[in-house]
Protein backbone atom coordinates (compact mmCIF):
# COMPACT_ATOMS: atom_id res chain seq x y z
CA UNK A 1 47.43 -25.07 253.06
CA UNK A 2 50.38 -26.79 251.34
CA UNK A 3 49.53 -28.44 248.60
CA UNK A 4 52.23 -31.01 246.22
CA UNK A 5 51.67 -32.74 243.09
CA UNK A 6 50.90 -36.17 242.86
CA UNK A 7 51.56 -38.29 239.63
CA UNK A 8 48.10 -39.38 237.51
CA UNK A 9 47.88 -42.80 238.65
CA UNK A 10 48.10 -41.50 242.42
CA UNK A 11 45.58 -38.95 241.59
CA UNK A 12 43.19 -40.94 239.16
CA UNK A 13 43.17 -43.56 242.18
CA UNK A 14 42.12 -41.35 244.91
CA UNK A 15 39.29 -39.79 243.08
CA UNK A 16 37.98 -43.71 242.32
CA UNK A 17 38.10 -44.38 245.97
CA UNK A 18 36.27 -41.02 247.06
CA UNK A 19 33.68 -41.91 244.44
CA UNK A 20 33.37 -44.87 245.49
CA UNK A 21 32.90 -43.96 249.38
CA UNK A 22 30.34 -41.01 247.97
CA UNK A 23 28.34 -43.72 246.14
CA UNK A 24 28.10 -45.80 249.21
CA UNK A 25 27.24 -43.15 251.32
CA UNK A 26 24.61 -42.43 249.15
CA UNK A 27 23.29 -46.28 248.96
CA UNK A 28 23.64 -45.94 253.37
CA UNK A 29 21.44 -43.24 252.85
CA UNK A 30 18.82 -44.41 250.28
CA UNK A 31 18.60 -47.68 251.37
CA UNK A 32 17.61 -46.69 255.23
CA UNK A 33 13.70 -46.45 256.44
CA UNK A 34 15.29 -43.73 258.93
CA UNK A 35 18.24 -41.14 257.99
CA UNK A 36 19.10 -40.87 261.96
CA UNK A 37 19.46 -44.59 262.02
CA UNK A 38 22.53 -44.68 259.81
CA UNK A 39 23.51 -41.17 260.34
CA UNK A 40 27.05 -41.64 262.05
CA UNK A 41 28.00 -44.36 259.13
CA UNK A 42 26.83 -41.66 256.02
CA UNK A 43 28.84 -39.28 257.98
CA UNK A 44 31.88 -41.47 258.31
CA UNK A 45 31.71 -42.41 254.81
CA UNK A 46 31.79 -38.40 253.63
CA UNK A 47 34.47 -38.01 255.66
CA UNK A 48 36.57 -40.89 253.49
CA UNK A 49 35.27 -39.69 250.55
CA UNK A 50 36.25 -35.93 251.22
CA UNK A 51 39.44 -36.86 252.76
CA UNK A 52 40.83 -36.57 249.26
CA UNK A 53 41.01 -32.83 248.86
CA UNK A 54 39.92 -29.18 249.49
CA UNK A 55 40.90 -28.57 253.69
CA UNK A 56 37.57 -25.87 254.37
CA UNK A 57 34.93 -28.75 253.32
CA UNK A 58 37.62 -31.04 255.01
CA UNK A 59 37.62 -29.56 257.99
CA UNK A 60 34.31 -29.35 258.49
CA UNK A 61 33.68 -32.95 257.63
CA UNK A 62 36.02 -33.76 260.22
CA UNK A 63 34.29 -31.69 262.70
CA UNK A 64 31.21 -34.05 261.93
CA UNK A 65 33.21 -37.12 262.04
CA UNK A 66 34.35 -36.28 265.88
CA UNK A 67 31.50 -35.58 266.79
CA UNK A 68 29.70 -39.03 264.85
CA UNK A 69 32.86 -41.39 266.10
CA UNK A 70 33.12 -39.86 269.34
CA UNK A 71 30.60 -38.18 271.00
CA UNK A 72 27.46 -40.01 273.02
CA UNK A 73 24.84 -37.93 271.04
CA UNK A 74 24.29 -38.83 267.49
CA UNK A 75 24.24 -36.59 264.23
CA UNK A 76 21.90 -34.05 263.32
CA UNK A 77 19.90 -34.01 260.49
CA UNK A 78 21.49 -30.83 260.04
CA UNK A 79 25.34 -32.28 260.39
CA UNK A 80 24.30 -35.19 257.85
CA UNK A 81 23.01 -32.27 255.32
CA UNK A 82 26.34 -30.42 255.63
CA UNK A 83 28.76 -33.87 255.54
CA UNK A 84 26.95 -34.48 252.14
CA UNK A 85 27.53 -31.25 250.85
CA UNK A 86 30.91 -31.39 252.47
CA UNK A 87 31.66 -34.42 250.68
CA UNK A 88 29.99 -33.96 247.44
CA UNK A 89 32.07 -30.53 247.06
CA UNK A 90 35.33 -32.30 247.71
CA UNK A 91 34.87 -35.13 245.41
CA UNK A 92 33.92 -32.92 242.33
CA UNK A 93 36.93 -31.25 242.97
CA UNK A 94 38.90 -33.85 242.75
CA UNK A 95 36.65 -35.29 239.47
CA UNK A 96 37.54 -31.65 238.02
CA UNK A 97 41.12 -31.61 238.41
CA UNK A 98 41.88 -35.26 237.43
C-alpha cells in the first residue's frame, strides 16, 4: 500500500468528516425500530467514514458497500456487524495519528 503525507489541515479535516459519517451511522442505527431496515444506508455510511485510511478494514468495507449499493439482496446482520467494526477501526486510526 503506498502511503504519502498529507499536511495537518488536510489530515485534521478528513478525520472530522469520518467522525462525522461514524456518528451518523451510529444515529441510522440507533434511531431504527429494525437494523435490516436501514442496513444498506449504515453500511454506506462506514464505508465514507472508513474511506479515510487503513486499506485491510477498507477493503472489506468496500466489499460490503458492493454488495449494499449493488446487489438485489440486502445486508446481513453479519455484514452490518463487520462494516461497524470496519469503520470504527479505521476512524480511530485516523483519531490516533492526527
Amino acid at each position: 500500500m503506498r502511503t504519502r503525507n498529507c499536511a495537518e489541515t488536510t489530515t485534521s479535516g478528513r478525520l472530522r468528516k469520518a467522525v462525522q459519517f461514524m456518528e451518523q451511522a451510529e444515529n441510522v442505527r440507533d434511531l431504527a425500530d429494525d437494523d435490516a431496515e436501514v442496513g444498506d444506508t449504515f453500511v454506506s455510511l462506514c464505508v465514507l467514514a472508513g474511506i479515510e485510511d487503513l486499506a485491510k478494514s477498507l477493503g472489506a468495507l468496500l466489499t460490503i458497500k458492493t454488495k449494499a449499493a449493488y446487489s438485489d439482496r440486502a445486508v446481513s446482520a453479519e455484514d452490518r456487524k463487520r462494516a461497524e467494526r470496519s469503520a470504527a477501526r479505521l476512524v480511530e486510526a485516523a483519531r490516533d495519528r492526527a
